[in-house]
Protein backbone atom coordinates (compact mmCIF):
# COMPACT_ATOMS: atom_id res chain seq x y z
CA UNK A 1 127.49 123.50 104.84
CA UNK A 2 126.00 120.19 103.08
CA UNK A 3 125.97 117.85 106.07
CA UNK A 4 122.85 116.22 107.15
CA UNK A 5 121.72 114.20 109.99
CA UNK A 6 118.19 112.51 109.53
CA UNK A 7 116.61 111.93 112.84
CA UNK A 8 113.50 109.62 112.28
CA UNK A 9 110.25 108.93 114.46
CA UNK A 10 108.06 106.33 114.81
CA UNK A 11 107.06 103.91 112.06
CA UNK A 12 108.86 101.52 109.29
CA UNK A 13 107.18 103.89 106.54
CA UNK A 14 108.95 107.50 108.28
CA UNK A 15 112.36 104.92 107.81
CA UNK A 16 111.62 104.61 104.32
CA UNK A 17 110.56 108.66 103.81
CA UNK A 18 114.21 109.45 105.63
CA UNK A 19 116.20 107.08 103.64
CA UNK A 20 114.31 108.44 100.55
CA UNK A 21 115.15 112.04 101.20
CA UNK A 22 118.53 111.24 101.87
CA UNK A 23 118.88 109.25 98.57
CA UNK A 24 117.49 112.27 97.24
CA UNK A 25 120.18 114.36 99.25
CA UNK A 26 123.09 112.92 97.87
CA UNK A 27 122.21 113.02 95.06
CA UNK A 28 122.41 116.53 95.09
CA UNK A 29 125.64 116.94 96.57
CA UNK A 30 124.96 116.57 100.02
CA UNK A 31 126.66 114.26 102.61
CA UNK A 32 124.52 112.04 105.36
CA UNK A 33 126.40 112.09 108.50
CA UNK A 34 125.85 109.47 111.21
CA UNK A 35 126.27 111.54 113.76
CA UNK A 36 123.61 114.21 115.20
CA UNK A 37 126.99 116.75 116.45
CA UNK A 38 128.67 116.19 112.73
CA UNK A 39 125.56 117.72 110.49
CA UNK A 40 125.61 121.44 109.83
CA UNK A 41 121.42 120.71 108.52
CA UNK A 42 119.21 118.80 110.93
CA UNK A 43 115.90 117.37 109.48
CA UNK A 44 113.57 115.68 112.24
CA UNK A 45 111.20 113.39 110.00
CA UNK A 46 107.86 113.51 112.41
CA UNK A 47 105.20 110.97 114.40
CA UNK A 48 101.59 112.26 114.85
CA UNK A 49 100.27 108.76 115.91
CA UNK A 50 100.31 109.28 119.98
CA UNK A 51 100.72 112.87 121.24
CA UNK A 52 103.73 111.53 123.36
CA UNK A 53 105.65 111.35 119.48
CA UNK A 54 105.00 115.12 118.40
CA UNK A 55 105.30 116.34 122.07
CA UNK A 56 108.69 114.37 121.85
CA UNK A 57 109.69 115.94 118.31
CA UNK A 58 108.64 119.29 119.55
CA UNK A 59 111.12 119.34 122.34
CA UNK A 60 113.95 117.94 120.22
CA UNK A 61 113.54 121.10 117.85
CA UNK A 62 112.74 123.17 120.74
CA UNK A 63 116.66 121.90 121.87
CA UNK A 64 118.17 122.57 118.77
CA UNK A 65 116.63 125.68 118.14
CA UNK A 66 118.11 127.75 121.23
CA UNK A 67 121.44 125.83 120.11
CA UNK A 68 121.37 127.22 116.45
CA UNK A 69 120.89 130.88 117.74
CA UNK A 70 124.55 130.69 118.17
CA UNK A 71 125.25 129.66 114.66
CA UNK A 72 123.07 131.66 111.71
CA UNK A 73 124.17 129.22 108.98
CA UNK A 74 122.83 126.16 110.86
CA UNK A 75 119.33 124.56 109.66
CA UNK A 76 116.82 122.62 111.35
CA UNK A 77 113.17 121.30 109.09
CA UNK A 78 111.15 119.62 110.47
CA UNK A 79 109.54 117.29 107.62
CA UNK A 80 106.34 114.65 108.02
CA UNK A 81 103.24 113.76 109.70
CA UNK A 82 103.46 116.48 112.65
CA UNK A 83 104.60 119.15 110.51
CA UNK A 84 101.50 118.23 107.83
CA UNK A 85 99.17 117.89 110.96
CA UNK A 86 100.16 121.17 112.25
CA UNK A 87 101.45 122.75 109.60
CA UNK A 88 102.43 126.74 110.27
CA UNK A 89 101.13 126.90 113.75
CA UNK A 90 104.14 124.95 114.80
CA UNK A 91 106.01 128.37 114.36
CA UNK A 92 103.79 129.42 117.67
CA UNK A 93 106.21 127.10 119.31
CA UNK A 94 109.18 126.71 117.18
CA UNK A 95 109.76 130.33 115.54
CA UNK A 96 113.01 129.12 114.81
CA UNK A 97 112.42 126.48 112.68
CA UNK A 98 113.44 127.01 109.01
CA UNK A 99 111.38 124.00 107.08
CA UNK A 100 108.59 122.18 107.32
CA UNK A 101 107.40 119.63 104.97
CA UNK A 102 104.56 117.39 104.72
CA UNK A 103 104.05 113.96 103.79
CA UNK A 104 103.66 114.98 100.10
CA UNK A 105 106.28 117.25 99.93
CA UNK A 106 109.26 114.83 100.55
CA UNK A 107 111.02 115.32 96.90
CA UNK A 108 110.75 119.04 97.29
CA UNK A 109 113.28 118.67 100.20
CA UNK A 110 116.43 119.52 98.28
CA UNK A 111 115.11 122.22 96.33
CA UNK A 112 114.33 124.07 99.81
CA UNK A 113 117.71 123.67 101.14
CA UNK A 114 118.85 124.59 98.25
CA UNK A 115 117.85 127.60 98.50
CA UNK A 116 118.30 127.82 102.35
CA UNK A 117 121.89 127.14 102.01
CA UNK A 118 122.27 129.97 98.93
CA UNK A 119 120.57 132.76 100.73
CA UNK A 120 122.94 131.95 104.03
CA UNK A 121 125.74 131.77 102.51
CA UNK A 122 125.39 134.65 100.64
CA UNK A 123 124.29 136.39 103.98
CA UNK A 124 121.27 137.66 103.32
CA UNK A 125 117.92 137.70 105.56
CA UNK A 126 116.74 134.45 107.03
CA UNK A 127 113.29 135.83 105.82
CA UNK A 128 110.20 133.27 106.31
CA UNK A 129 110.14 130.06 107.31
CA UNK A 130 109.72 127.83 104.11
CA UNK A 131 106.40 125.93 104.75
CA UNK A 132 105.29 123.82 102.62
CA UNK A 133 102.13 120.87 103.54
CA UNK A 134 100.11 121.07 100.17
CA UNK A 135 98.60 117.99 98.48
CA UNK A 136 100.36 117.09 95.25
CA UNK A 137 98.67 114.49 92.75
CA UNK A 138 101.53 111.54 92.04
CA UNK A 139 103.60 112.34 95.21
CA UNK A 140 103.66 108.63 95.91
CA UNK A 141 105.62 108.03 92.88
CA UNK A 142 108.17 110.09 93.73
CA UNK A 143 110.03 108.56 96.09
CA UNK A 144 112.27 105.32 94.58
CA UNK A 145 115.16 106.35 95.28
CA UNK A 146 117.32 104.24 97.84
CA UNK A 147 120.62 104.53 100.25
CA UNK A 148 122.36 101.53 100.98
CA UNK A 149 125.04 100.05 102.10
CA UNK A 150 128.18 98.24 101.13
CA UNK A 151 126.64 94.88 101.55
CA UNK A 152 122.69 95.81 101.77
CA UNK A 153 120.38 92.68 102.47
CA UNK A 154 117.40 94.08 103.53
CA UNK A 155 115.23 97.00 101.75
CA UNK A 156 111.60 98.79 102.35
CA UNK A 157 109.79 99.44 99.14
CA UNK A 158 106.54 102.14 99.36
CA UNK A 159 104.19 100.48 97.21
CA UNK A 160 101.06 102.74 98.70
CA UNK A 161 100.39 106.06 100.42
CA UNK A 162 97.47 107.51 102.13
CA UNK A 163 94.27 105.61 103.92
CA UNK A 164 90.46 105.88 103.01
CA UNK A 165 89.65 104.37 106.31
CA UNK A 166 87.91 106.10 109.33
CA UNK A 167 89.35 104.54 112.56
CA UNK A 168 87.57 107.35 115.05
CA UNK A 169 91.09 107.10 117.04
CA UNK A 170 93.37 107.53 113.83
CA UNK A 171 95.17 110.72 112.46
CA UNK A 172 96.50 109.45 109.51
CA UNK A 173 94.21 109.99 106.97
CA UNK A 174 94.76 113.82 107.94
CA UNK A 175 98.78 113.44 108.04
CA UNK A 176 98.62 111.18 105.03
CA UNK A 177 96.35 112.00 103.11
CA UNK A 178 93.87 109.94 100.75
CA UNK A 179 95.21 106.25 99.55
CA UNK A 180 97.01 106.39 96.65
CA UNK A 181 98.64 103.78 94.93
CA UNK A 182 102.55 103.40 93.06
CA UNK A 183 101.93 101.46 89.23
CA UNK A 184 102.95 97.81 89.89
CA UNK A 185 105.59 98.11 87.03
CA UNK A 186 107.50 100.90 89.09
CA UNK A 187 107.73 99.09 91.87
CA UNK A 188 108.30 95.90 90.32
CA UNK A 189 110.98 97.32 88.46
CA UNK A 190 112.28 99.23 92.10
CA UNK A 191 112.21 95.93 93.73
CA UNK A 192 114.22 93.94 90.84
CA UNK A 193 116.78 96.70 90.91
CA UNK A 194 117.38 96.54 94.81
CA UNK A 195 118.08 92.69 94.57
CA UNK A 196 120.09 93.52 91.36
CA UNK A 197 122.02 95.60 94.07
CA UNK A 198 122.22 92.97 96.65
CA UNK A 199 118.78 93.23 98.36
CA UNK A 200 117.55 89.52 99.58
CA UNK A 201 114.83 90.74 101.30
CA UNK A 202 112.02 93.55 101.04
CA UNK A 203 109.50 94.45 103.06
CA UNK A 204 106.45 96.12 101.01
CA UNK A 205 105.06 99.14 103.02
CA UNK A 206 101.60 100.98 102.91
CA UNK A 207 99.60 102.52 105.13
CA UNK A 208 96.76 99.62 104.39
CA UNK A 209 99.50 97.59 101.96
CA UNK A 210 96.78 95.33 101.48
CA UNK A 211 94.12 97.88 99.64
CA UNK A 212 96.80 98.46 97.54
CA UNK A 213 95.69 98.94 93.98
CA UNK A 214 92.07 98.29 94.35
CA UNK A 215 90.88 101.56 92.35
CA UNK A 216 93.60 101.08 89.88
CA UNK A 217 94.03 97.61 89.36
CA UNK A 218 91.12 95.09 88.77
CA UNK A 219 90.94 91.27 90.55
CA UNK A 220 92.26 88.87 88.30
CA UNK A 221 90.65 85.42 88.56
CA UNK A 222 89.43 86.45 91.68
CA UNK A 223 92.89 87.46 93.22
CA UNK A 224 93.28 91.19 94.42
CA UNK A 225 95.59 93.27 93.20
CA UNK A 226 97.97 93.14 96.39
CA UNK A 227 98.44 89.58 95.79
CA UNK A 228 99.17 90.14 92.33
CA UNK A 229 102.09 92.29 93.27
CA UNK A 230 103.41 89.38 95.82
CA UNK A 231 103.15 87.28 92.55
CA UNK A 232 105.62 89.29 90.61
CA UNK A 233 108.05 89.85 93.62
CA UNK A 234 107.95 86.27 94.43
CA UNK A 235 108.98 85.65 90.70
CA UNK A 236 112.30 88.39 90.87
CA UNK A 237 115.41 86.04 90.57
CA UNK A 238 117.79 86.72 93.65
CA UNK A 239 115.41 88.00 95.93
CA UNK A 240 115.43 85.47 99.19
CA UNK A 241 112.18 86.91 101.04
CA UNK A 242 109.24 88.65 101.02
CA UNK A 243 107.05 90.24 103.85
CA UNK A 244 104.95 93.57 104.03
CA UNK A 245 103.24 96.08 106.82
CA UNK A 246 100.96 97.60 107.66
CA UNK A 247 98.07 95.47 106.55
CA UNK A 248 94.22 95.76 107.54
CA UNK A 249 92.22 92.35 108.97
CA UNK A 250 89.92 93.35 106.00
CA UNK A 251 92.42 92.38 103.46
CA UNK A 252 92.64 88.60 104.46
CA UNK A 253 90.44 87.03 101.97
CA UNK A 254 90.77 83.49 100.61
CA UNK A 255 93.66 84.86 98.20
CA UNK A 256 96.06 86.60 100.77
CA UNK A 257 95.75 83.78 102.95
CA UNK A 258 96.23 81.09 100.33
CA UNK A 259 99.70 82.67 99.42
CA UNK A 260 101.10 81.85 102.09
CA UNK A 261 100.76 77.96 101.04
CA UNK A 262 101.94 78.72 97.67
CA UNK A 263 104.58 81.96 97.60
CA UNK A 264 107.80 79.95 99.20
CA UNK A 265 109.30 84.03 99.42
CA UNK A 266 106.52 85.07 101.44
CA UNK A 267 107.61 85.21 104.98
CA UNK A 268 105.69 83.03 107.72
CA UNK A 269 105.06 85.85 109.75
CA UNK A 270 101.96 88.25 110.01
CA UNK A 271 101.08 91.67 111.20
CA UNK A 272 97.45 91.68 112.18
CA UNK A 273 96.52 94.82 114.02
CA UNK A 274 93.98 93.74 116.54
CA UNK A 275 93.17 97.21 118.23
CA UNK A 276 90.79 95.61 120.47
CA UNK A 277 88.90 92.43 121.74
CA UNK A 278 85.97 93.96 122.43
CA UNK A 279 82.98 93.89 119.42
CA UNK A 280 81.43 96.93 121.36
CA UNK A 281 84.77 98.64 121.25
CA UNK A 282 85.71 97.75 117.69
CA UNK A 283 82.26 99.42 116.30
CA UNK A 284 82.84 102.49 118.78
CA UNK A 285 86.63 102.27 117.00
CA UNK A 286 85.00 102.10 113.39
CA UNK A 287 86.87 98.77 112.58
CA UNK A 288 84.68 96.94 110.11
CA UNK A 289 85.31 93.41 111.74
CA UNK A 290 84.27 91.32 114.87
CA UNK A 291 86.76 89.39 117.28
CA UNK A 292 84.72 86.53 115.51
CA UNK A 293 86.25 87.43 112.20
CA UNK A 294 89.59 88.21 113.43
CA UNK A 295 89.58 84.50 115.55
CA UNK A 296 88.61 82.99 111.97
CA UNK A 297 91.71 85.10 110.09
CA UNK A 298 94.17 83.81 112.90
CA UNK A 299 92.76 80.23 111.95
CA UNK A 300 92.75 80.08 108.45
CA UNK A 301 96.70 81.50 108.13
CA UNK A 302 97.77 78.36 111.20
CA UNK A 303 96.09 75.98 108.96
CA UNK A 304 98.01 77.18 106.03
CA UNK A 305 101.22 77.75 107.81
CA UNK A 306 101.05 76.25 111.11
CA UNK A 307 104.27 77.74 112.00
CA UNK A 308 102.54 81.14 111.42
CA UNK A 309 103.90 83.68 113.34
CA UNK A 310 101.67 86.59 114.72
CA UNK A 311 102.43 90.48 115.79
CA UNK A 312 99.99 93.13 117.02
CA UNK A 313 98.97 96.47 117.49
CA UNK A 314 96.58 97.11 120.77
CA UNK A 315 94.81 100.57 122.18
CA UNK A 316 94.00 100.01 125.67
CA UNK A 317 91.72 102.64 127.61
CA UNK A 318 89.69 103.52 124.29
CA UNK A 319 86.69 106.03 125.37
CA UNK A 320 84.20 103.93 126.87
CA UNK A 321 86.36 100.90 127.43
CA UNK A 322 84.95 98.85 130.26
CA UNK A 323 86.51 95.98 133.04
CA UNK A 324 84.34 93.23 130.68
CA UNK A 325 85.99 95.00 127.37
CA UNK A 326 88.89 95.00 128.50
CA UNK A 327 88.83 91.60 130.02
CA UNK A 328 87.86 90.52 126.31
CA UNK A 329 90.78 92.20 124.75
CA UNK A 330 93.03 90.37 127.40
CA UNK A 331 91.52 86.74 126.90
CA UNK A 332 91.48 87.12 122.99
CA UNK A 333 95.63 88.56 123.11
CA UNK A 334 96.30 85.42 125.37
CA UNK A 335 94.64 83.15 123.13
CA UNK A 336 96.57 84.22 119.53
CA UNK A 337 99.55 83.68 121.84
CA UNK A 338 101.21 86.58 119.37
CA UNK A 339 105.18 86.78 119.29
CA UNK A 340 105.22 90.19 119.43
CA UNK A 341 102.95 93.10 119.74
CA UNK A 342 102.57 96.86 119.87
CA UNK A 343 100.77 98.42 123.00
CA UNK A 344 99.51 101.32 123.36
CA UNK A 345 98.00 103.77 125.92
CA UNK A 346 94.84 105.71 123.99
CA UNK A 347 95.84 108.89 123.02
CA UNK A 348 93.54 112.09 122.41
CA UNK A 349 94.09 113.20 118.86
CA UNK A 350 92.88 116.33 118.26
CA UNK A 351 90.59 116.63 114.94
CA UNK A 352 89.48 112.73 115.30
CA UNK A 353 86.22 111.54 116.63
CA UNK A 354 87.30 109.93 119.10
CA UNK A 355 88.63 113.30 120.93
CA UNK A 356 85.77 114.21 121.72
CA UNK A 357 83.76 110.74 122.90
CA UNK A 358 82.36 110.82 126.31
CA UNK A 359 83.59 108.03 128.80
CA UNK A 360 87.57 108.72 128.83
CA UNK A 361 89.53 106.48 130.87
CA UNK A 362 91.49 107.82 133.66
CA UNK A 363 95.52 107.48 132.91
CA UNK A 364 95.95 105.24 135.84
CA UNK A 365 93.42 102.97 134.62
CA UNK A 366 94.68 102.67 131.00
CA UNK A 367 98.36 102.64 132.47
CA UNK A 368 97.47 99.29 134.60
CA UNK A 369 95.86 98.13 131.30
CA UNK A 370 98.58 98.57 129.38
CA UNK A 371 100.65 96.67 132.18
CA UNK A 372 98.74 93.79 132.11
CA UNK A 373 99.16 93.02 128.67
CA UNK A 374 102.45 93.72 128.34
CA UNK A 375 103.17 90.90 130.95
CA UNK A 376 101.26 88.38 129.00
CA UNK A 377 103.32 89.57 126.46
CA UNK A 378 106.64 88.64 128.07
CA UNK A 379 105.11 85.43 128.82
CA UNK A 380 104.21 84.37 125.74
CA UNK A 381 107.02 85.92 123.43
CA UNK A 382 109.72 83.73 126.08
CA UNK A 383 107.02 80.64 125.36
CA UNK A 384 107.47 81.10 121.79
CA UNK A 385 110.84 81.67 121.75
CA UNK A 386 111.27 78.36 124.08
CA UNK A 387 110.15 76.01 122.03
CA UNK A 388 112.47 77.02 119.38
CA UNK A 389 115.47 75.62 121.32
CA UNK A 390 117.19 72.66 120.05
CA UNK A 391 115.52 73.46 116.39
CA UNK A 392 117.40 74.28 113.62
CA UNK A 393 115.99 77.90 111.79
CA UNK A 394 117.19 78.91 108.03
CA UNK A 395 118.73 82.74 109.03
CA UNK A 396 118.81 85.39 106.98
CA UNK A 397 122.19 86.87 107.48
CA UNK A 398 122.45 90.86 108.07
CA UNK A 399 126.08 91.58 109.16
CA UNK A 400 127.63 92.17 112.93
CA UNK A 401 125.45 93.11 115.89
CA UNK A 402 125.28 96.15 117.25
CA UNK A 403 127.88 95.34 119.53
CA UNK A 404 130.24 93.97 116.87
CA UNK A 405 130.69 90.76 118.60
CA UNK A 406 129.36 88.16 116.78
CA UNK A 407 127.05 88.17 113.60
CA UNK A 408 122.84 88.80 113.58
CA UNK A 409 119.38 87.44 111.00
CA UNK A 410 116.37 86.86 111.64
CA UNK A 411 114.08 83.78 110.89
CA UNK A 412 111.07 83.62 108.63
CA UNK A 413 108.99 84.55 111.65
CA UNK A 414 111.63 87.72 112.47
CA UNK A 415 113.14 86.26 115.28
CA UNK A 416 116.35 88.15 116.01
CA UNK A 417 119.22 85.45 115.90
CA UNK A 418 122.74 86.20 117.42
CA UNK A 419 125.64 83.19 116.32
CA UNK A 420 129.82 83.22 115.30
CA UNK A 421 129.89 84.01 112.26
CA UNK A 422 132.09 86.03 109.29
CA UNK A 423 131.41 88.70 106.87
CA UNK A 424 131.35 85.83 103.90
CA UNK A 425 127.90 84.72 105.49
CA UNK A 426 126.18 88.07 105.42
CA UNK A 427 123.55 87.86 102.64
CA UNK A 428 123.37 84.33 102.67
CA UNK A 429 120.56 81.96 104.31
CA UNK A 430 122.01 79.48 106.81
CA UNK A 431 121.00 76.99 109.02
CA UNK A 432 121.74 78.07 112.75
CA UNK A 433 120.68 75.37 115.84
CA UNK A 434 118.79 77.49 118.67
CA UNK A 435 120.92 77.03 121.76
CA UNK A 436 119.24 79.31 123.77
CA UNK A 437 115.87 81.79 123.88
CA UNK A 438 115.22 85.01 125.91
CA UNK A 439 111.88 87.03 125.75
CA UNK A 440 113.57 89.17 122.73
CA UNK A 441 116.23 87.19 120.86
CA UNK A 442 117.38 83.61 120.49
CA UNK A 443 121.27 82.70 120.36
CA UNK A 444 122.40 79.94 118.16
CA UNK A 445 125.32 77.53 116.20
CA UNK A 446 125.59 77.71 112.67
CA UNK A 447 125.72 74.10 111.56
């Protein structure tokens, strides 16, 4: 009874949680199964970003749950930002449930089952369901741990937790609590030992990765701390690349944006969460910025890198959002010409300010929205993609593709590349001539 499948929702920071917990799992004597019908202990690691993520969670467990009626030693948690959101009163649905685990309660995971497993199979009570969404000072330190594989290339490393912001439409400064920052010799040290391991590329992960550090780490010669810690990644011998999520437009002062002419690690690709086009929407949104500003940011990184390449995120039918907002969000997407982006519908989140704005936009309305911009998405991601035929792109090398066919990187900009390959490339950055682009991938010739 120490199998465990991990089944992970929504963003790249929930990947990293799982994988941590599972590093943590094994080692402990558990085993990580691939498969969902292998595990004897099923952990859903949670979304609370759109409603259409828990409500999605919810009926997974809600599944399971009538399954494990028919085996007592079975156990299902459910671990992250729902169950901190909702904490106990997801027992008014799930009464089955045997865990749940906030966001800072990750490295208490194999204590619990622990226990859970001793009690079982010593067949005693069930008793109470172990719930557990306290705060706990340092809990962003806690998770280093990593599970890879035989030939691992790429890695996430947690650098920052939490978010002081106050987005009206956001729950995650309730799920995640306050920002809190890792000491840059931890990860430092994290990061060298991954590419000591094989690692060639890490992604650096925070809620707002680029606050990171600000109350614990002073500017240096007028470069923030975040930068700092790009410095002394980009310095680790053996690492290939560098590139990082999720940042905030606020963090692109003169020093962010002049790495990119100077860090040759640094990847030439940006995530630059837009949110909207509209100025009266953005104050209504509580994001401290105009589309002036964000024009400017999109500007100043082309001129630096002019093969800068640009995702998104975008919230379309925001309370109050108008025909002429709207049409402002649309004309400013259109003209960053972004490679890829994240759309979504607006979402009520209960316990944000938004919830409870007047002016909420019909479904139909924000589902035609949404629509639009998704085809000017298409259109411009199969532009982009276009003109990359008949150029040659250096590849970072991951292994096979999912279909085992032929071998898969990405480029600097995180294009998805498919081309012939062999295991002896994986790791390695090649040179692969673009033969041919669709709206998602491009398909290419090593040379």
């Amino acid at each position: 009874m120490n199998r465990v499948f991990i089944k992970t929702y929504g963003c790249q920071m929930n990947e990293r949680d799982s994988e941590a917990v599972a590093a943590l799992l094994c080692a402990r004597g558990y085993r990580i199964v691939d498969r969902e019908d292998d595990c004897d202990i099923l952990l859903l690691n949670t979304c609370s970003v759109r409603d259409l993520a828990e409500q999605k969670a919810i009926g997974k467990a809600g599944h399971v749950a009538a399954q494990r009626r028919h085996d007592p030693r079975f156990v299902l948690g459910i671990l992250g930002c729902m169950a901190q959101n909702r904490g106990a009163a997801l027992l008014d649905q799930l009464p089955d449930v045997d865990l749940i685990v906030g966001t800072q309660k990750f490295h208490q995971v194999p204590d619990y089952l622990d226990n859970l497993r001793a009690a079982r199979e010593a067949g005693l009570p069930v008793g109470d369901t172990i719930v557990d969404v306290a705060e706990e000072a340092g809990s962003q330190n806690t998770l280093r741990d990593h599970v890879l594989g035989e030939r691992p290339v790429t890695a996430f490393v947690s650098i920052q937790q939490g978010c002081d912001m106050a987005c009206t439409f956001c729950i995650v400064p309730k799920t995640r609590g306050d920002e809190r920052s890792r000491p840059m010799d931890d990860i430092v040290a994290e990061c060298r030992g991954l590419v000591e391991r094989g690692v060639r590329e890490i992604t650096l992960l925070g809620q707002i990765v680029t606050s990171y550090g600000r109350r614990d780490h002073g500017a240096t010669g007028g470069v923030m701390p975040f930068v700092q810690l790009l410095e002394r990644v980009q310095a680790i011998a053996g690492l290939a690349r560098i590139r990082f999520t999720s940042p905030h437009p606020l963090g692109f002062k003169c020093d962010l944006v002049e790495a990119y002419g100077r860090l040759s690690k640094l990847c030439g690709y940006v995530h630059l969460p837009l949110q909207s086009g509209s100025n009266r929407i953005l104050r209504a949104m509580h994001r401290p910025y105009t589309r002036e500003r964000y024009q400017e940011i999109v500007e100043d990184l082309r001129r630096v890198r002019p093969d800068m390449h640009f995702s998104t995120d975008v919230i379309v039918g925001f309370p109050g959002e108008t025909e002429e907002d709207f049409a402002q969000t649309r004309e400013l997407f259109d003209a960053v010409n972004y490679d890829m982006a994240y759309i979504f519908k607006y979402s009520i989140r209960t316990g944000t300010p938004a919830a409870a704005l007047a002016g909420q936009v019909p479904e139909e309305t924000k589902e035609a929205r949404n629509q639009v911009l998704l085809g000017l998405l298409e259109k411009n991601s199969r532009r982009r993609n276009q003109l990359l035929v008949r150029t040659v792109q250096e590849v970072l090398v991951e292994g096979p593709d999912k279909k085992g066919l032929r071998f898969m990187g990405r480029t600097g900009g995180n294009r998805t590349v498919h081309f012939d390959g062999s295991p002896r490339l994986t790791g390695e950055l090649v040179p692969v001539r673009i033969d041919r682009a669709t709206t998602s991938a491009l398909y290419g010739t090593v040379t």
